[in-house]
PDB file of N, CA and C in Angstrom:
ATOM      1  N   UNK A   1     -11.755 -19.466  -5.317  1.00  0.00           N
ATOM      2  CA  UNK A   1     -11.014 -18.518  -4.508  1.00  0.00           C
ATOM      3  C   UNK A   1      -9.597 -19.033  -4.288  1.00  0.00           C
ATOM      4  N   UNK A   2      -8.355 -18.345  -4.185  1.00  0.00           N
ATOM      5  CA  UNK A   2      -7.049 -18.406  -3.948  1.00  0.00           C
ATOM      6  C   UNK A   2      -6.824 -17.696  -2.986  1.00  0.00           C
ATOM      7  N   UNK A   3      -5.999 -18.274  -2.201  1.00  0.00           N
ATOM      8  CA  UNK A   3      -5.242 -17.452  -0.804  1.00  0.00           C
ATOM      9  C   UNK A   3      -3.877 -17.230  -0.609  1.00  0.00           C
ATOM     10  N   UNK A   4      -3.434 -16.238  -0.890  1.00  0.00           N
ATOM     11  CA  UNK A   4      -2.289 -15.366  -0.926  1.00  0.00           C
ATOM     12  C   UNK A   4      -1.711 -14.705   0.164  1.00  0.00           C
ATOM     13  N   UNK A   5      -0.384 -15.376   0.674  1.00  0.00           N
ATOM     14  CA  UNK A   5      -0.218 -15.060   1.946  1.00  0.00           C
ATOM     15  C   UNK A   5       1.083 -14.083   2.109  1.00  0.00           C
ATOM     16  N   UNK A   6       1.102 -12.935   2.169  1.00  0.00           N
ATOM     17  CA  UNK A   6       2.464 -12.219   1.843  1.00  0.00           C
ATOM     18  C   UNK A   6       2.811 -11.671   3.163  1.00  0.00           C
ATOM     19  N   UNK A   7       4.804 -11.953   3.323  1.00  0.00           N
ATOM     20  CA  UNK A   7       5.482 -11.354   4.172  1.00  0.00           C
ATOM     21  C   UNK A   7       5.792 -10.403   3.770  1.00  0.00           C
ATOM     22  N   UNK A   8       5.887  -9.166   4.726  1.00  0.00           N
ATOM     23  CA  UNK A   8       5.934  -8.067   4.423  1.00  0.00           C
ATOM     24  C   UNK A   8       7.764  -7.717   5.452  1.00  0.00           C
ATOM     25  N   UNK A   9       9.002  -7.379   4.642  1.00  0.00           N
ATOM     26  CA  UNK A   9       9.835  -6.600   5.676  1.00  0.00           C
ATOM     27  C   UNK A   9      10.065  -5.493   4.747  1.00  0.00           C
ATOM     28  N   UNK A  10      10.455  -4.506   5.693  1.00  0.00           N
ATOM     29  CA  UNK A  10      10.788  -3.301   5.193  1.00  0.00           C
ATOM     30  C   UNK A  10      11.829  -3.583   4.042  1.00  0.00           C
ATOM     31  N   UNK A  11      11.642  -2.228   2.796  1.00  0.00           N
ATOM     32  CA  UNK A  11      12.601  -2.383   1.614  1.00  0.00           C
ATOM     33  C   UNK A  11      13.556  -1.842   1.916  1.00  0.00           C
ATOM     34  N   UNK A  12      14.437  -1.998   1.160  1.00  0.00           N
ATOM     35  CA  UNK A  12      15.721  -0.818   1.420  1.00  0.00           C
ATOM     36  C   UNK A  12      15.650   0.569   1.064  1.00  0.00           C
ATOM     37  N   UNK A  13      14.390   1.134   0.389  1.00  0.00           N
ATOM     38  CA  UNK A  13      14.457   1.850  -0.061  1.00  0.00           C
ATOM     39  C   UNK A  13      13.486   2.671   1.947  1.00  0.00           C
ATOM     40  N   UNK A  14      13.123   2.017   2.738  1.00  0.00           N
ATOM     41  CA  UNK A  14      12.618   2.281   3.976  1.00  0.00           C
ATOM     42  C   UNK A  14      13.475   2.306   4.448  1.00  0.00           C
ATOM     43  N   UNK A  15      14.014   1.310   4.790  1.00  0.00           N
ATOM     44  CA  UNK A  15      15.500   1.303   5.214  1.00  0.00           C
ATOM     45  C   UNK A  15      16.240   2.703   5.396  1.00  0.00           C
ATOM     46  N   UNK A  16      16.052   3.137   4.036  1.00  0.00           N
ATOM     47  CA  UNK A  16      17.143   4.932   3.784  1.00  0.00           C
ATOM     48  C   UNK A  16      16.716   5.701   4.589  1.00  0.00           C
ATOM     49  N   UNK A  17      15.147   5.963   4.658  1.00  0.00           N
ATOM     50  CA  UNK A  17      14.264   6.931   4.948  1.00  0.00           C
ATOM     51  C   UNK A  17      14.534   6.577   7.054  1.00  0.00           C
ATOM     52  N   UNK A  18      14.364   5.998   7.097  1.00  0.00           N
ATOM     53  CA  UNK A  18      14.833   5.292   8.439  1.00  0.00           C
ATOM     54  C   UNK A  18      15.832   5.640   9.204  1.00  0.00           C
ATOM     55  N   UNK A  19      16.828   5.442   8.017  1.00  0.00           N
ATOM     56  CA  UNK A  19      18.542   5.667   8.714  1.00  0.00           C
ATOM     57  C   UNK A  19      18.843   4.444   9.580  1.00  0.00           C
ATOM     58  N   UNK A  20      18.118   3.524   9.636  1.00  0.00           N
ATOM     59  CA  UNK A  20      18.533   1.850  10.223  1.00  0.00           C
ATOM     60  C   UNK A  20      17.454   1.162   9.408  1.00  0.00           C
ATOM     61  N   UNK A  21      18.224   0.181   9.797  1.00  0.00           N
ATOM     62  CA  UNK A  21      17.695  -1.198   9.526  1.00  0.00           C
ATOM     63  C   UNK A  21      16.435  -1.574  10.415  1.00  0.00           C
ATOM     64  N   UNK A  22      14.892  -1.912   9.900  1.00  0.00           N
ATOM     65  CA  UNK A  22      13.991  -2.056  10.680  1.00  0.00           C
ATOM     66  C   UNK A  22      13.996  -3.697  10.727  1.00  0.00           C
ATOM     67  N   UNK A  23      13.268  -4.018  11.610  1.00  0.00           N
ATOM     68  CA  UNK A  23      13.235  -6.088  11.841  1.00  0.00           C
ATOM     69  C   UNK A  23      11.879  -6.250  11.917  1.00  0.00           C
ATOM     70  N   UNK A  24      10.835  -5.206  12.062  1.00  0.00           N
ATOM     71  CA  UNK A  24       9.760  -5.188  11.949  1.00  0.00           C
ATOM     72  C   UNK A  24       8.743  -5.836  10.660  1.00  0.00           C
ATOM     73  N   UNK A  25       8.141  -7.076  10.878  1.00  0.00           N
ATOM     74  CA  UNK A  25       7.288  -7.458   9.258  1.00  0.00           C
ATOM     75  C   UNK A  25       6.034  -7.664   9.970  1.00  0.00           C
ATOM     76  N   UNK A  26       5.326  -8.521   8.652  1.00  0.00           N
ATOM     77  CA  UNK A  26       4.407  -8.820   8.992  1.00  0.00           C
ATOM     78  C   UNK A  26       3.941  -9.440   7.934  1.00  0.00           C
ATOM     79  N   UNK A  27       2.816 -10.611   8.266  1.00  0.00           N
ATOM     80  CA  UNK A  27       1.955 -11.491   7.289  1.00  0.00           C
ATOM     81  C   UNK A  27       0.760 -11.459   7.179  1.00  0.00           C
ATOM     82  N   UNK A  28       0.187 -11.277   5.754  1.00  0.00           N
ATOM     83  CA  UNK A  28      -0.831 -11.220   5.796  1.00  0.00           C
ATOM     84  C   UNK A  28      -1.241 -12.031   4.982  1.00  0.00           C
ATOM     85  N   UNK A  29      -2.917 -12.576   5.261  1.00  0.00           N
ATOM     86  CA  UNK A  29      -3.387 -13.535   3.956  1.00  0.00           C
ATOM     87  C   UNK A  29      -4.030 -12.706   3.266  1.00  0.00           C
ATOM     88  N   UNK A  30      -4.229 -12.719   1.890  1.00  0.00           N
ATOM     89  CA  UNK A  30      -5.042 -12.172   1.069  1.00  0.00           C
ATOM     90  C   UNK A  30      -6.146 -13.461   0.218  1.00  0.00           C
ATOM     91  N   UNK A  31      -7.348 -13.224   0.663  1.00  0.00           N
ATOM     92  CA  UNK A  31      -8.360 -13.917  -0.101  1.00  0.00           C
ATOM     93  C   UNK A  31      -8.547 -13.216  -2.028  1.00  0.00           C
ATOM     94  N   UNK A  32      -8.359 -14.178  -3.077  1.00  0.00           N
ATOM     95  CA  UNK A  32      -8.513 -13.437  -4.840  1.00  0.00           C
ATOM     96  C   UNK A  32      -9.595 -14.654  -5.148  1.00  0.00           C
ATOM     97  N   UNK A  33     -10.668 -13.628  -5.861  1.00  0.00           N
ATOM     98  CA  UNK A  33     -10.916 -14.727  -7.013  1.00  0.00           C
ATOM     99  C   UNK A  33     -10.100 -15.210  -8.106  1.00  0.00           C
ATOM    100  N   UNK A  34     -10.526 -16.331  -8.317  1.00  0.00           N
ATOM    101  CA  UNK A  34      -9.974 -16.959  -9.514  1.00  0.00           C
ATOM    102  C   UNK A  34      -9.297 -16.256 -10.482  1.00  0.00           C
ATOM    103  N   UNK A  35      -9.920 -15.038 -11.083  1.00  0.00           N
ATOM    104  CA  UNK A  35      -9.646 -14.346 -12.102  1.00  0.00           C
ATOM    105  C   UNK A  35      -8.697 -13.317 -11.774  1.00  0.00           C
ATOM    106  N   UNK A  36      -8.708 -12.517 -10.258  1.00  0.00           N
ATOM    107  CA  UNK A  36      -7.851 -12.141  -9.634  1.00  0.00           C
ATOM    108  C   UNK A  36      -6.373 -12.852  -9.249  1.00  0.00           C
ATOM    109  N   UNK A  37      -6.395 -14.408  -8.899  1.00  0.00           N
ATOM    110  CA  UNK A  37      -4.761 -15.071  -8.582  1.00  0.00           C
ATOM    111  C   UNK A  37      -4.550 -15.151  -9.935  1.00  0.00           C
ATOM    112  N   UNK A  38      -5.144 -15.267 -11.037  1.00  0.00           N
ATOM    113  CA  UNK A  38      -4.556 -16.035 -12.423  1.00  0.00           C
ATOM    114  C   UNK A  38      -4.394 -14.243 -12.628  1.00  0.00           C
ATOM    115  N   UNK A  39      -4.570 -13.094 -12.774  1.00  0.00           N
ATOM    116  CA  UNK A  39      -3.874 -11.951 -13.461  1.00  0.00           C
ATOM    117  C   UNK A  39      -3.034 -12.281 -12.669  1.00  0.00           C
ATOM    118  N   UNK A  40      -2.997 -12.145 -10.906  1.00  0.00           N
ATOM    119  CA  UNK A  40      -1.749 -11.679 -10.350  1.00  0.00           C
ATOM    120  C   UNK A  40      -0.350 -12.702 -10.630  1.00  0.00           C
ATOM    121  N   UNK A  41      -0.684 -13.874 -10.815  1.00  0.00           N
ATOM    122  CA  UNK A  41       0.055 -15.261 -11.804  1.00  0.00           C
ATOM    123  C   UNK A  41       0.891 -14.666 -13.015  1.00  0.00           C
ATOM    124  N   UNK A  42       0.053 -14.356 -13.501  1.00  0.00           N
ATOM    125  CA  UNK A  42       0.317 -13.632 -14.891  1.00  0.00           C
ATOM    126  C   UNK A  42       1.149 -12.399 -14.947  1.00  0.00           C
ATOM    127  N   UNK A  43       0.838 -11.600 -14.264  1.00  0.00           N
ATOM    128  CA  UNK A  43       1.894 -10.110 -13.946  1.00  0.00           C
ATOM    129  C   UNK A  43       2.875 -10.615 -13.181  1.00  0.00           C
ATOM    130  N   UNK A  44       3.211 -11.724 -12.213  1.00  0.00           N
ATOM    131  CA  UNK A  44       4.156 -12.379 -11.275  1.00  0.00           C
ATOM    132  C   UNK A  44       4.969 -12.444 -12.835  1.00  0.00           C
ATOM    133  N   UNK A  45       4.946 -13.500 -13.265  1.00  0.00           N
ATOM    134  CA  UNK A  45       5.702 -14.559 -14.195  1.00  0.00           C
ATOM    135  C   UNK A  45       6.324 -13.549 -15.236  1.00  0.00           C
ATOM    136  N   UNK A  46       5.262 -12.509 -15.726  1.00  0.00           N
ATOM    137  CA  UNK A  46       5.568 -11.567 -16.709  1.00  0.00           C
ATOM    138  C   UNK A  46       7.074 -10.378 -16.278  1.00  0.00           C
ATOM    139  N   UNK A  47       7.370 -10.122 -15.121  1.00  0.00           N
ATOM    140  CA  UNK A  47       7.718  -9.303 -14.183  1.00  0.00           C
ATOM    141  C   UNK A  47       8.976  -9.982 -14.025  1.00  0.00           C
ATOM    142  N   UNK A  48       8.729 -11.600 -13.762  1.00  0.00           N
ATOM    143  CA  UNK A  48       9.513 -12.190 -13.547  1.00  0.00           C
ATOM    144  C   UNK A  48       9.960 -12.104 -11.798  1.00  0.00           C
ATOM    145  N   UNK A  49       9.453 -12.364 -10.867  1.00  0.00           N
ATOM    146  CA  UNK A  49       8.688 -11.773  -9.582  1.00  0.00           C
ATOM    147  C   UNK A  49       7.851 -12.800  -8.987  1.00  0.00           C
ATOM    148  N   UNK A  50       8.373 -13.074  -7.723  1.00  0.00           N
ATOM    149  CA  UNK A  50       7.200 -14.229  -6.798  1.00  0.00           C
ATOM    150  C   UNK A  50       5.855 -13.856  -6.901  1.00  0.00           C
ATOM    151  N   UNK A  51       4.985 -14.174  -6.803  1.00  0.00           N
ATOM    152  CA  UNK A  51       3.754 -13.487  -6.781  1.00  0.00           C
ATOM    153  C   UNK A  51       3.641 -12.592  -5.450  1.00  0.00           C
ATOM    154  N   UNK A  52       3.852 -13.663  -4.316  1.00  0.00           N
ATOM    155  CA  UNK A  52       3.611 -12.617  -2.743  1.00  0.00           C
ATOM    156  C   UNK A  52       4.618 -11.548  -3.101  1.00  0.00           C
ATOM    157  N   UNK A  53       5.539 -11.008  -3.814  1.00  0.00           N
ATOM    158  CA  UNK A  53       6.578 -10.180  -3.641  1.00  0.00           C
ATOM    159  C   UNK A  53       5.736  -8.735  -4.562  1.00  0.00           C
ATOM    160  N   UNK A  54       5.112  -9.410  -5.734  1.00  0.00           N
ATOM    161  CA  UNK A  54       4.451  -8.588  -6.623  1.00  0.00           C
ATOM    162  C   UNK A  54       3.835  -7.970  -5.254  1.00  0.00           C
ATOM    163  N   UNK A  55       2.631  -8.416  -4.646  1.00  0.00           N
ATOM    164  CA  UNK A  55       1.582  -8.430  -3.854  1.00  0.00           C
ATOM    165  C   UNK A  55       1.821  -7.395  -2.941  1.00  0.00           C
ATOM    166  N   UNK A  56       3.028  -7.347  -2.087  1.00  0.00           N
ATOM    167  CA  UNK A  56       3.681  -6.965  -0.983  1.00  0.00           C
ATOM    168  C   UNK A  56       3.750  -5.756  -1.217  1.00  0.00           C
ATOM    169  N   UNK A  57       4.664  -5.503  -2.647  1.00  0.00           N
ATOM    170  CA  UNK A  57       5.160  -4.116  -3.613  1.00  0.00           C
ATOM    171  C   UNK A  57       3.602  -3.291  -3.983  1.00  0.00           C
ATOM    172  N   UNK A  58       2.911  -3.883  -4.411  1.00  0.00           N
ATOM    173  CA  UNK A  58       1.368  -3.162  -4.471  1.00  0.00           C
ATOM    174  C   UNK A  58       0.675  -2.687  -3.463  1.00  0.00           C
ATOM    175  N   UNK A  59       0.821  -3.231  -2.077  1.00  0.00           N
ATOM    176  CA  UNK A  59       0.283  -2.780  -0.808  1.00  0.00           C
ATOM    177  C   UNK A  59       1.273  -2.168  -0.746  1.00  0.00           C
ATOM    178  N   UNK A  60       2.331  -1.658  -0.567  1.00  0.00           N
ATOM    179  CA  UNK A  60       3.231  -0.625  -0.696  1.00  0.00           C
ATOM    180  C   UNK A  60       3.145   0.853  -1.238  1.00  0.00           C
ATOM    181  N   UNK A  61       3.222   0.682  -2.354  1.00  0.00           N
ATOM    182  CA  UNK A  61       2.860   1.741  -3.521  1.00  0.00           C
ATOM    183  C   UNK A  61       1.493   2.158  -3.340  1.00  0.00           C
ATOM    184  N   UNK A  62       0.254   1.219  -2.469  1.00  0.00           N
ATOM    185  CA  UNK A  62      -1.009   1.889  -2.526  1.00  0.00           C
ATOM    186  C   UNK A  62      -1.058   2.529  -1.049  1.00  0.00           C
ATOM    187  N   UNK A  63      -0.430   2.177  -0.105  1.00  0.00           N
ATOM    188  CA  UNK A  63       0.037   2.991   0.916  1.00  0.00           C
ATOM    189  C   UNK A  63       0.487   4.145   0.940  1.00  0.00           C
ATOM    190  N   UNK A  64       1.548   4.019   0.051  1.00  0.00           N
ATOM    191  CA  UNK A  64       2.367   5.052  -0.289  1.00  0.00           C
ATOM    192  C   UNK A  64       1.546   6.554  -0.814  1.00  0.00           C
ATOM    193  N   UNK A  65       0.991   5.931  -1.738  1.00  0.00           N
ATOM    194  CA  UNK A  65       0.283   6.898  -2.889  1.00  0.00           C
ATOM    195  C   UNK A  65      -1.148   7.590  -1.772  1.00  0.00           C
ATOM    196  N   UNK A  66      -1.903   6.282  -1.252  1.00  0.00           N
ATOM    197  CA  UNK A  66      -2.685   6.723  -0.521  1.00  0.00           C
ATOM    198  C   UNK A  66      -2.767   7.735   0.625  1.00  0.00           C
ATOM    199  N   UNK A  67      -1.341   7.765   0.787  1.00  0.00           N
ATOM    200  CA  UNK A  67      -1.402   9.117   2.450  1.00  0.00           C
ATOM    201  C   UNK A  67      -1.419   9.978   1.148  1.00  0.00           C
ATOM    202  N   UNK A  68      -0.572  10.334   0.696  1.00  0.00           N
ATOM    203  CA  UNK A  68      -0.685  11.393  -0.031  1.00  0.00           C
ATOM    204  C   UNK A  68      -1.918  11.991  -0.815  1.00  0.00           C
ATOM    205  N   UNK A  69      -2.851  11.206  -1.209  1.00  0.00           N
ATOM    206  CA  UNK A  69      -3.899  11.393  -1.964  1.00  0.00           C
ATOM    207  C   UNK A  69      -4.517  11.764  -0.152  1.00  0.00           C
ATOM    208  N   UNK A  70      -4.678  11.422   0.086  1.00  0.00           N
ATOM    209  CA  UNK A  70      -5.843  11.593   1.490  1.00  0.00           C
ATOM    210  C   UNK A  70      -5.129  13.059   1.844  1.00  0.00           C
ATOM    211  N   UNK A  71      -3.885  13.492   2.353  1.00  0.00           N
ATOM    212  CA  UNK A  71      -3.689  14.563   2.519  1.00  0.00           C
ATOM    213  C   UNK A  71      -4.246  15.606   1.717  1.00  0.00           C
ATOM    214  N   UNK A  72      -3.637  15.339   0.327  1.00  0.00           N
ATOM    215  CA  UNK A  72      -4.523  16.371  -0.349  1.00  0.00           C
ATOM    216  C   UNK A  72      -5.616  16.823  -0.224  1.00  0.00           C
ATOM    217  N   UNK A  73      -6.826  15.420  -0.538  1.00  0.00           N
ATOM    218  CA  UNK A  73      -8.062  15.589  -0.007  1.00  0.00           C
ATOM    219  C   UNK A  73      -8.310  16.341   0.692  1.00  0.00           C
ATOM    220  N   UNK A  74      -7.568  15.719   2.113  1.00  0.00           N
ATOM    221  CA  UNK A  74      -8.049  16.525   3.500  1.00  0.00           C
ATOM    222  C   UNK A  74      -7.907  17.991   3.403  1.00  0.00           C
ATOM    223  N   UNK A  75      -6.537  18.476   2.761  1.00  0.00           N
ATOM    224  CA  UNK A  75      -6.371  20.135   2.908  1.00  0.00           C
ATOM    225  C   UNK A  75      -7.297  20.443   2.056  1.00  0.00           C
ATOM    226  N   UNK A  76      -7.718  20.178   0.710  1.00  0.00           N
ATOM    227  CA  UNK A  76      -9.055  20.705  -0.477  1.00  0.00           C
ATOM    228  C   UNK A  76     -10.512  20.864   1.252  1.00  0.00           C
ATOM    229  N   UNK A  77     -10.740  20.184   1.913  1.00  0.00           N
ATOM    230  CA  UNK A  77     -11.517  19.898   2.707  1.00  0.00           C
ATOM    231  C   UNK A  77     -11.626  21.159   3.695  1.00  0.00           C
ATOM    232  N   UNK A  78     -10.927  21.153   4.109  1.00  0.00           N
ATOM    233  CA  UNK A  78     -10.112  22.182   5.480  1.00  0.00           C
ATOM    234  C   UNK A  78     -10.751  23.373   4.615  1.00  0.00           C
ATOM    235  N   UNK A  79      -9.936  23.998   3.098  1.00  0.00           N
ATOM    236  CA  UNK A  79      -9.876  24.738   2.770  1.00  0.00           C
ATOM    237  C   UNK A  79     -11.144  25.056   2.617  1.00  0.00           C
ATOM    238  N   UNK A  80     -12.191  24.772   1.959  1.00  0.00           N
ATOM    239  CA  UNK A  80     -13.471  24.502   1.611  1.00  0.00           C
ATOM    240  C   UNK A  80     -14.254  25.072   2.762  1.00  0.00           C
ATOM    241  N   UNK A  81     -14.162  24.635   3.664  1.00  0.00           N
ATOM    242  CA  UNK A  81     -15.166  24.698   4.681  1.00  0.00           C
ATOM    243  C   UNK A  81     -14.250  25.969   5.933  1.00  0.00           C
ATOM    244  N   UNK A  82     -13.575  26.561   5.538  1.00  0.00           N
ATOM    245  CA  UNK A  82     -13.022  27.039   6.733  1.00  0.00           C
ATOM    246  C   UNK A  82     -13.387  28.422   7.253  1.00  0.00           C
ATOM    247  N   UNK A  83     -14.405  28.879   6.791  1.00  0.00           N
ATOM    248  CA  UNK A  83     -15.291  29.854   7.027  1.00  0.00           C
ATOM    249  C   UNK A  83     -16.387  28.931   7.758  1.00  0.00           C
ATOM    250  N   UNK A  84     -16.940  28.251   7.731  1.00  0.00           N
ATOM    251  CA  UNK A  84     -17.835  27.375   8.530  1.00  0.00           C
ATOM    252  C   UNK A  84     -16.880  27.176   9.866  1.00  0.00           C
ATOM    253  N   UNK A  85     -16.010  26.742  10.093  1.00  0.00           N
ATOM    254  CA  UNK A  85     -14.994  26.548  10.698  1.00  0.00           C
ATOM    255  C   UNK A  85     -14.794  27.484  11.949  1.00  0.00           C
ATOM    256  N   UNK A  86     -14.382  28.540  11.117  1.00  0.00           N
ATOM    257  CA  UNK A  86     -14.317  30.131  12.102  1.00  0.00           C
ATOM    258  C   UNK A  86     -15.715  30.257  12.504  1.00  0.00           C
ATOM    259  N   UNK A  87     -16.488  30.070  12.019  1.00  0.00           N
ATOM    260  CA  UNK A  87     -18.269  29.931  12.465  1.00  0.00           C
ATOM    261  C   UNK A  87     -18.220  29.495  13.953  1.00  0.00           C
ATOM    262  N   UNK A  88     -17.572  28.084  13.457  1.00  0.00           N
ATOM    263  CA  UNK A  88     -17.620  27.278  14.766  1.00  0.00           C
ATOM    264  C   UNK A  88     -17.090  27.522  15.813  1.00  0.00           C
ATOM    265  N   UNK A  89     -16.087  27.766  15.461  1.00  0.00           N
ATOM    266  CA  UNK A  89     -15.065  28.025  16.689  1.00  0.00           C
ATOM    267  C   UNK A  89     -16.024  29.383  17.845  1.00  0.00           C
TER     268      UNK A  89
END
């Protein structure tokens, strides 16, 4: 097992969306197997990229991607059932 400890501050590209500058971070450890730190090693070096920075950028992008996928979800959901819904009400 490898332990991967990434600071997290806002990008600049948050920054925009913001309209200031945030001071807000945060650290987290991440527990990888073996086979997990040696890819993320490997995509670091390849990238040319700290590893915690790779790391940071991936919890990012799966954040990112993830509200959006869940929204969707949720409205397919809503939509689906919303005769049950009016039932309820």
């Amino acid at each position: 097992m490898a332990l991967l400890v990434v600071h997290g501050a806002p990008s600049a590209e948050e920054d925009a969306i913001v309209g200031k500058r945030v001071e807000a971070s945060m650290a987290i450890a991440i527990e990888l197997s073996d086979h997990q730190a040696q890819a993320l090693s490997e995509a670091a070096a390849r990238l040319q990229v700290p590893e915690a920075e790779l790391a940071a950028a991936a919890v990012r992008d799966l954040l990112a991607h993830q509200s959006a996928d869940f929204d969707a979800a949720a409205q397919r959901v809503l939509e689906k059932n919303q005769v049950l819904y009016q039932r309820l009400a």
